[in-house]
Every structure is written in C-alpha cells, then in structure tokens.
Protein backbone atom coordinates (compact mmCIF):
# COMPACT_ATOMS: atom_id res chain seq x y z
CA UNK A 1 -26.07 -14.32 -22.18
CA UNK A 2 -27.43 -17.73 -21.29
CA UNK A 3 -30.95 -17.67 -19.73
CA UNK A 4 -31.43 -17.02 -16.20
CA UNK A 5 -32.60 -19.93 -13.98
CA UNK A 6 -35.11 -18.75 -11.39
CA UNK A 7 -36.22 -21.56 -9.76
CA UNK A 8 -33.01 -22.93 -9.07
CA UNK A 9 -31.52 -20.15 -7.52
CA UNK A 10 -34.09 -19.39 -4.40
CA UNK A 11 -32.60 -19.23 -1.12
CA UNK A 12 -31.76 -22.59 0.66
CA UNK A 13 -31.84 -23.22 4.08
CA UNK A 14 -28.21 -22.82 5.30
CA UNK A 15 -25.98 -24.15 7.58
CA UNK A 16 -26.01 -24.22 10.95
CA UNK A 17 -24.16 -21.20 12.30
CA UNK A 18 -21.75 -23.72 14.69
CA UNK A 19 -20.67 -25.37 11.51
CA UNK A 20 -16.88 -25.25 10.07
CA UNK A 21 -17.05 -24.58 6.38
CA UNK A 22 -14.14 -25.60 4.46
CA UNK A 23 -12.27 -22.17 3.44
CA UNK A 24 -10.66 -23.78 0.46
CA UNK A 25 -14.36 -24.18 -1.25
CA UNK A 26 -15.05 -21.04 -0.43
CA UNK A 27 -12.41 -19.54 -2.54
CA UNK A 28 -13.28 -21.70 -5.35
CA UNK A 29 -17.00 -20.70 -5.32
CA UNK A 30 -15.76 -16.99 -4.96
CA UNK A 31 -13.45 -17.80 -8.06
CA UNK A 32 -15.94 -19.40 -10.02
CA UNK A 33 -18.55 -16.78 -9.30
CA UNK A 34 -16.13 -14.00 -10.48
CA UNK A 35 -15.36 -15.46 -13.92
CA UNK A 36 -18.73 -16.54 -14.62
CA UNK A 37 -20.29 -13.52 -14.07
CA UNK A 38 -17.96 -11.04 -15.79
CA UNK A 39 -18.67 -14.00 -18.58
CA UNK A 40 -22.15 -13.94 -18.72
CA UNK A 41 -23.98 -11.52 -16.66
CA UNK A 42 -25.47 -11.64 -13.77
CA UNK A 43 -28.66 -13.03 -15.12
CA UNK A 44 -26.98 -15.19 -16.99
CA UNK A 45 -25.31 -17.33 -14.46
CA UNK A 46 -27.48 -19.85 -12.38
CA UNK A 47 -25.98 -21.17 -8.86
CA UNK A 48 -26.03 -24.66 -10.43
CA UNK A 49 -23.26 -23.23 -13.18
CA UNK A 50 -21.14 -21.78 -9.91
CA UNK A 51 -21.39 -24.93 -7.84
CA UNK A 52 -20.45 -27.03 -11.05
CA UNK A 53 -17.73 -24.19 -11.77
CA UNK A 54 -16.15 -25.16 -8.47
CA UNK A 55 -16.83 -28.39 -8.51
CA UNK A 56 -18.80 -28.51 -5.02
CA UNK A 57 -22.63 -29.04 -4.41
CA UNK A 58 -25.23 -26.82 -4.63
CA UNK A 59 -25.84 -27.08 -0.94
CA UNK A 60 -22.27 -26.13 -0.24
CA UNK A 61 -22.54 -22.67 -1.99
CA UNK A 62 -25.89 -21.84 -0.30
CA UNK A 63 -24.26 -22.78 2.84
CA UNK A 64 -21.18 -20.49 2.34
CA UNK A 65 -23.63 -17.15 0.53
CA UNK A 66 -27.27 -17.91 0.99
CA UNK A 67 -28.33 -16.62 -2.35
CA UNK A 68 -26.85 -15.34 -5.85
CA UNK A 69 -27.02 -11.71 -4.32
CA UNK A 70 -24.60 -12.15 -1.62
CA UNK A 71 -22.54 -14.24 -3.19
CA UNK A 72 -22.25 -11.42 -6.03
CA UNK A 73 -21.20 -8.84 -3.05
CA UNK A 74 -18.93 -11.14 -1.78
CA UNK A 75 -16.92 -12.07 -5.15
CA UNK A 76 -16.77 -8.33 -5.51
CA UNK A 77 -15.70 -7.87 -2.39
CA UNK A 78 -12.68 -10.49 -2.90
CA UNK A 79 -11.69 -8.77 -5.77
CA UNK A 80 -10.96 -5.62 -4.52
CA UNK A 81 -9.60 -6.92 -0.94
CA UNK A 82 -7.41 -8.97 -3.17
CA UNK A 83 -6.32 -6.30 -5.89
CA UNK A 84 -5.70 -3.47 -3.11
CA UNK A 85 -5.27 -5.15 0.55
CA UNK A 86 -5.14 -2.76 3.52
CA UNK A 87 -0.97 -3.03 3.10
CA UNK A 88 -1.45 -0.80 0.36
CA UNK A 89 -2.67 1.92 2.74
CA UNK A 90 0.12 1.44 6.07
CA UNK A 91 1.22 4.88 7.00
CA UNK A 92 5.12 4.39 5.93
CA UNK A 93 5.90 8.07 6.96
CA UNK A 94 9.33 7.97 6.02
CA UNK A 95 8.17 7.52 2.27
CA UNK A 96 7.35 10.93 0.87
CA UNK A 97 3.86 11.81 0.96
CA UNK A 98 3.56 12.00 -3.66
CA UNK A 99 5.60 9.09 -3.89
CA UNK A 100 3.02 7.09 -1.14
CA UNK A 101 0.38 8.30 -3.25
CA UNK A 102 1.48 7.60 -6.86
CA UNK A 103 1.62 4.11 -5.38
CA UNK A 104 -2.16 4.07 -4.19
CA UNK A 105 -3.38 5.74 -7.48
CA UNK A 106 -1.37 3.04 -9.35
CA UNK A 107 -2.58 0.47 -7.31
CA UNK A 108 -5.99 1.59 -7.97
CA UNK A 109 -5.85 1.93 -11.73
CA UNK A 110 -4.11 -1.05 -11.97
CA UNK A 111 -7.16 -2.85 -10.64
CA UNK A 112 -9.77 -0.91 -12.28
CA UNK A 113 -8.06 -1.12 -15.66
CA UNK A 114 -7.93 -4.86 -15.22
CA UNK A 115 -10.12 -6.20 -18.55
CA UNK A 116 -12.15 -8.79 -15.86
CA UNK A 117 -12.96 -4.97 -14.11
CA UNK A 118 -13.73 -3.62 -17.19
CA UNK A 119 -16.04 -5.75 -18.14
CA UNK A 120 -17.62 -6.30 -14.40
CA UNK A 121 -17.95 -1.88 -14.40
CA UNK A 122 -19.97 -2.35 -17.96
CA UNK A 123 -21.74 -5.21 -15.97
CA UNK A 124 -22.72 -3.08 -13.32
CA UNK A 125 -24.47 -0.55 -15.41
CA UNK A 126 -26.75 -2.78 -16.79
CA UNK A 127 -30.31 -1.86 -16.15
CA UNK A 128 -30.74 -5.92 -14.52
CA UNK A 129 -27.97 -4.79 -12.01
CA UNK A 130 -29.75 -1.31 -11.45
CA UNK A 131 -33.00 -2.63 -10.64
CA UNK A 132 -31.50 -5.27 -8.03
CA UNK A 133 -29.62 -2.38 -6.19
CA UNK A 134 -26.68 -4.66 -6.80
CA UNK A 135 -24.51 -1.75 -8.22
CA UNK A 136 -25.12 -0.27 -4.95
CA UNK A 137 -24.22 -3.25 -2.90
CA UNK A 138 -20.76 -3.95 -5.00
CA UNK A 139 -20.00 -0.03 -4.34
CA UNK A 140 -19.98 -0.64 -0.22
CA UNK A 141 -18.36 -4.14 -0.66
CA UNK A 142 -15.57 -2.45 -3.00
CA UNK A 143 -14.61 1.41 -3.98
CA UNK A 144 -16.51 2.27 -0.77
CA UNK A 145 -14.02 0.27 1.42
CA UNK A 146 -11.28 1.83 -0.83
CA UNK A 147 -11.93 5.07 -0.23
CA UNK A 148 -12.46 4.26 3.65
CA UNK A 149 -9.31 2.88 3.85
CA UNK A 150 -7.51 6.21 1.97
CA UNK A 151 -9.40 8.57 4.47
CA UNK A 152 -7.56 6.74 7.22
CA UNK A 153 -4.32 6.91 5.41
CA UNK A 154 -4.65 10.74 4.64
CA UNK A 155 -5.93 11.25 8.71
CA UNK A 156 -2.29 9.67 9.63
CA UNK A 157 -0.51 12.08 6.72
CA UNK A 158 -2.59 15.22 8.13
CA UNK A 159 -1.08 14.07 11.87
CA UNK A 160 1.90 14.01 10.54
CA UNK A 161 2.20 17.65 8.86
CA UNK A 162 2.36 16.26 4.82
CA UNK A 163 -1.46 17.47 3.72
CA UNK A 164 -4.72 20.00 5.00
CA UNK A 165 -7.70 18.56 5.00
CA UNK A 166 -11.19 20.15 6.31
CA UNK A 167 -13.20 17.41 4.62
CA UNK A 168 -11.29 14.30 4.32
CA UNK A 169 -14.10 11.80 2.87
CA UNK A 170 -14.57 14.59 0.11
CA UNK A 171 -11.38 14.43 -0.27
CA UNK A 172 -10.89 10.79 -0.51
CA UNK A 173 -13.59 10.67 -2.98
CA UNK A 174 -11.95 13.65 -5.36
CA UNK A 175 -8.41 11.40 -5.43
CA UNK A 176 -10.24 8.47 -6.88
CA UNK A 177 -12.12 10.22 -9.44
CA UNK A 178 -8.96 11.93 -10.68
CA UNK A 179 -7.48 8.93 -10.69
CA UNK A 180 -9.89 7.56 -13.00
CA UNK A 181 -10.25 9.73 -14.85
CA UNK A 182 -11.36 10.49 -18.44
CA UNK A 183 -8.61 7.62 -19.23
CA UNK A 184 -10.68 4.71 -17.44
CA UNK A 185 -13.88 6.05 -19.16
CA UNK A 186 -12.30 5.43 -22.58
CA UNK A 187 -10.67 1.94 -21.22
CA UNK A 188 -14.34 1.10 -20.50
CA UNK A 189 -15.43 2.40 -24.11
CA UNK A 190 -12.84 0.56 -25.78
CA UNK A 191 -11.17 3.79 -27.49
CA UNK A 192 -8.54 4.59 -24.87
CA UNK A 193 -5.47 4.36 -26.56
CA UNK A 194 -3.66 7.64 -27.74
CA UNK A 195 -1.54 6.57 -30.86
CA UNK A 196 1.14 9.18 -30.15
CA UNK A 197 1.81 7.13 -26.22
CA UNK A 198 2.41 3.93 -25.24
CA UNK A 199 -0.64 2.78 -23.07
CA UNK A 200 2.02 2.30 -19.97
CA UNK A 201 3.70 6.17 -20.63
CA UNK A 202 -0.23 7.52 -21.33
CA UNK A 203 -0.80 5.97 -17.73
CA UNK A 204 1.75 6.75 -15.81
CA UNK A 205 1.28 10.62 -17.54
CA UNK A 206 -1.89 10.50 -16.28
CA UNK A 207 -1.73 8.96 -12.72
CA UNK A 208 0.91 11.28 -12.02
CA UNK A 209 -0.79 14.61 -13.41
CA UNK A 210 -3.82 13.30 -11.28
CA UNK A 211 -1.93 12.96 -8.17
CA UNK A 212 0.19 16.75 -8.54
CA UNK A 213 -3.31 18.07 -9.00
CA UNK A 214 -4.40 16.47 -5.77
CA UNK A 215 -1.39 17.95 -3.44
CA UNK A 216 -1.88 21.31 -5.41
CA UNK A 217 -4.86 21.52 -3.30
CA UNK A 218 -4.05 19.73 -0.13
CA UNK A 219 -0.62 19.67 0.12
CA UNK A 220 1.04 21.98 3.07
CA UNK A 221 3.76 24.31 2.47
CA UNK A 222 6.24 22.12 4.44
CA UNK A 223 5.15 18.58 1.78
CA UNK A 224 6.05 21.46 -1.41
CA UNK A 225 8.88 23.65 0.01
C-alpha cells in the first residue's frame, strides 16, 4: 500500500448548499474512488490521488463528499445501487415466486463474486477499516439496503399468497447468507473452485440449492402444490 497522507485529507470547507455541482464529476470521483481503493487500501489512497484520478480539483471532491469517509460510503454505496438497482426487486407477480428469486440470489452473487468485491470484502476486514467503523458504514450504505429492499419484495409475495413469513427481516437476512454461502467464503480465500464443476455449473448448483432451501421453509402449500 502506498503511505497514507494525513494532512492532506482533513475536511475542507464545502460548498455552499444552493450550489449546482456538476453530476458528471461526481461520477468520476465516485469511479476513481472505487478503483483506487480496492487498489490500495483505504489508507493507502490520499484525496489528492482521487481528485487527480478524476481529473478534477481537490476542492471539487470536498465539495461533492466532505472527507475520505463519506466519500468511501458513497462509492460503496454506488456500487451496490449500480450492481442490484431497486428493478431487481419490482413485484412481477405473474413470474413464479423460485424463478423471481433465483434471479435476486443471482443478482446478488453476481455482484459479490465480482473480483473488485472480492477484494473490497478482504478490504473491509482489515483491522484500519475496523477501527474507523467504516465496515459498519459500507454495511448500511450496501447489503443493508439490499436486504431492505428484499423484505419489501417478500411483504408483496406474502400479500400475494406465494410465502409465510412471521419475521420477515430475519428472513431477509437468512436468504442472503445462503446465498453466500460457503462458496463466496472460498471465492474470498482464493480456493473456490471444485475441479470436478465448472465455476458457472458449481454456481448455479449452489444458488439454486440455496434458494429450494429457502421456500422449504417459507414457502406456502399453494407456491409447492
């Protein structure tokens, strides 16, 4: 990791509130944030490397974030809006209920077994990222609105008849972690790949076992019959 530089990343005075500020240098500071630090750490990556990264002033990216914290949460934040938008979630209640949710697990895997997620979920457990509570922050900016978003979908499939749910947050929270699985932990050990599958069949196996096991327990008769 390159060294950390301190004094050039305090807090600047931002903008005034009343002030446009130009959306497309936003994305390109949110870009450049997100490759640097799966590069080189937190830590590692000063707002003077972003602002360069993006080719805008320092000044602009304190004016957009404020500090190297939020702007963290926010890239994270990005990521996940952009890798599973709330389209992934509409109701479609013509779509069988399994078939609606093989495509949110899929969705989901497919962005957490992303290498630039890999490396950003070793990232986070880094004992720099524990003691700045940033792990925390990424988890509210990112699976946290994921799994917000799935406890509104399963409220609309519970309306409708398709699944039984007492405690639908738990719930919400048990589909993700099947869905990841001891095949993410491996992705994010580097020793996931079973020689006797293709990494594509292993997944699908998996995402689909995941999902069966999920309805086993909250399906109603009417979603199995």
């Amino acid at each position: 990791m390159m060294p950390s530089s301190a004094k050039n990343d305090a807090p600047r005075p931002t903008a005034s509130p009343g002030r446009p500020k130009d959306l497309a240098k936003r994305a390109a500071i949110l870009e450049a944030a997100e490759r640097l630090f799966l590069q080189h750490g937190f830590e590692g990556v000063s707002m003077d490397q972003i602002a360069a990264t993006a080719e805008v002033s320092k000044l602009t990216v304190y004016s957009h974030f404020g500090d190297k914290d939020t702007l963290f949460t926010e890239a994270a934040r990005a990521y996940c809006e952009q890798q599973m938008p709330g389209s992934v979630f509409e109701p479609a209640p013509s779509v069988p209920v399994r078939e609606r949710l093989l495509g949110i697990a899929r969705a989901f895997f497919s962005m957490i077994g992303a290498p630039e997620a890999v490396a950003g979920h070793r990232l986070l457990c880094s004992p720099q990222m524990v003691e700045k509570r940033l792990a925390g922050l990424f988890w509210e900016a990112g699976p946290g609105r994921v799994q917000k978003e799935f406890s509104r979908f399963l409220q609309r499939r519970i309306a409708a008849g398709d699944l039984e749910i007492d405690d639908i947050p738990r719930a919400s929270a048990q589909f993700f972690a099947l869905v990841r699985g001891e095949l993410h932990m491996r992705m994010v050990f580097d020793c996931h790949h079973d020689p006797d599958l293709g990494r594509e069949e292993q997944e699908n196996a998996h995402l689909e076992a995941s999902v069966d096991m999920f309805l086993r327990a909250y399906a109603t008769r009417r979603t199995t019959a």
